[in-house]
Protein backbone atom coordinates (compact mmCIF):
# COMPACT_ATOMS: atom_id res chain seq x y z
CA UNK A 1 42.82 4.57 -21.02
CA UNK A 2 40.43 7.29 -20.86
CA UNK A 3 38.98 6.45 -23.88
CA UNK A 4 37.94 2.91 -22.91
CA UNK A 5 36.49 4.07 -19.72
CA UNK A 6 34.13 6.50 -21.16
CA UNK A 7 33.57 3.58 -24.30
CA UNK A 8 32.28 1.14 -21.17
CA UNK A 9 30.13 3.80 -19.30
CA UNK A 10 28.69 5.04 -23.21
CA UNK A 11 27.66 0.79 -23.57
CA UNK A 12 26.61 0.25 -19.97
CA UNK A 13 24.04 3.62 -20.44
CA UNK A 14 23.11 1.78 -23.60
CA UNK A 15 22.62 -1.37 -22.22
CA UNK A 16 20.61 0.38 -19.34
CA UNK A 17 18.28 2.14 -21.68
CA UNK A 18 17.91 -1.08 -24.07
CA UNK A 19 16.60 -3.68 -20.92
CA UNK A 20 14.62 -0.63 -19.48
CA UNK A 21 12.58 0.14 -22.79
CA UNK A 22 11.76 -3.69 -22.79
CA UNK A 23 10.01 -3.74 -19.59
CA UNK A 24 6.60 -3.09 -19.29
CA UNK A 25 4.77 0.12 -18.76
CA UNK A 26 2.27 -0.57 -16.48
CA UNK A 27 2.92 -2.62 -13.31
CA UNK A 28 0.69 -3.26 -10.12
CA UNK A 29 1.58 -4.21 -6.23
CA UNK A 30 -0.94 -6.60 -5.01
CA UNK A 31 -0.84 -7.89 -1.25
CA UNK A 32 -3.37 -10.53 0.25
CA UNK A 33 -3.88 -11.88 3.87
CA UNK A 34 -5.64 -15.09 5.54
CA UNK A 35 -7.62 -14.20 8.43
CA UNK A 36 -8.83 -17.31 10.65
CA UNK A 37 -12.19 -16.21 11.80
CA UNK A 38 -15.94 -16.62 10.64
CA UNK A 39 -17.31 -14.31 8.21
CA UNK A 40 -19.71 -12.94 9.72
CA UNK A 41 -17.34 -12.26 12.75
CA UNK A 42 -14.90 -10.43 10.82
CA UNK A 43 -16.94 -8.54 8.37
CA UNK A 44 -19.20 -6.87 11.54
CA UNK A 45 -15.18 -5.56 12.60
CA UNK A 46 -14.15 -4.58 9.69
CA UNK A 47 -17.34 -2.62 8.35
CA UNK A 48 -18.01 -0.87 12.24
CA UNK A 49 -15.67 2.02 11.73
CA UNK A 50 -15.43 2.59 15.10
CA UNK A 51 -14.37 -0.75 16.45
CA UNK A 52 -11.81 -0.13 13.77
CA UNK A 53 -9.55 1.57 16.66
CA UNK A 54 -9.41 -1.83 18.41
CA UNK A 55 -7.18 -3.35 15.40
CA UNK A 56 -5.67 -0.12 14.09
CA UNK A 57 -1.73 -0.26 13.75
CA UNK A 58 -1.52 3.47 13.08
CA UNK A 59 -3.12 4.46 15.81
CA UNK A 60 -0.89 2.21 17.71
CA UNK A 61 2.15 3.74 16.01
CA UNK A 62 0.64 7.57 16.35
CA UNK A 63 -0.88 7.70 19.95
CA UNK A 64 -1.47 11.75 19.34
CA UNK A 65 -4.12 10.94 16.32
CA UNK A 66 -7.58 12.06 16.86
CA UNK A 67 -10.64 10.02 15.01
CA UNK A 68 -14.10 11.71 14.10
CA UNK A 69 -16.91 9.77 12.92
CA UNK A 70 -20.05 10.94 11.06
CA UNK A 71 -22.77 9.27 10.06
CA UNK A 72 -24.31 5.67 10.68
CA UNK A 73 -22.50 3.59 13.32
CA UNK A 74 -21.52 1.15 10.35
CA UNK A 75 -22.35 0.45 6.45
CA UNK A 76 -22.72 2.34 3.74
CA UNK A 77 -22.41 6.42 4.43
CA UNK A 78 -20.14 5.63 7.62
CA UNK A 79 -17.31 8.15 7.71
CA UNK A 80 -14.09 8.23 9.63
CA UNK A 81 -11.92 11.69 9.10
């Protein structure tokens, strides 16, 4: 009895190790979202780092955290720490 349990773990290993060595290496996660709104509307929200807090859900979630902003009000060489 013993023997055929350890036989069916030794062939379910195997069998793990076979369909795991066929998958592929590399994967990726990729996650997309609609948003109804004009372009130009949404960019100016998204690219303002500070108007960011309006439609932050972490800072909904973490009431304590503290923003700093450097730099140019929006654009390129805006920074939010």
């Amino acid at each position: 009895m013993l023997n055929i349990i350890l036989i069916a773990i030794a062939v379910i290993v195997v069998v793990f190790i076979v369909v795991v060595s066929m998958r592929p290496a590399d994967f990726s996660v990729t996650r997309s979202g609609n948003i109804s709104g004009l372009p130009a509307i949404v960019f100016a929200q998204v690219n303002g780092l500070r108007k960011w807090e309006a439609w932050n859900p972490w800072g909904k979630i973490d009431t304590a955290m503290k923003s700093t902003y450097e730099g140019p009000p929006a654009g390129i060489g805006a920074i939010n720490r």
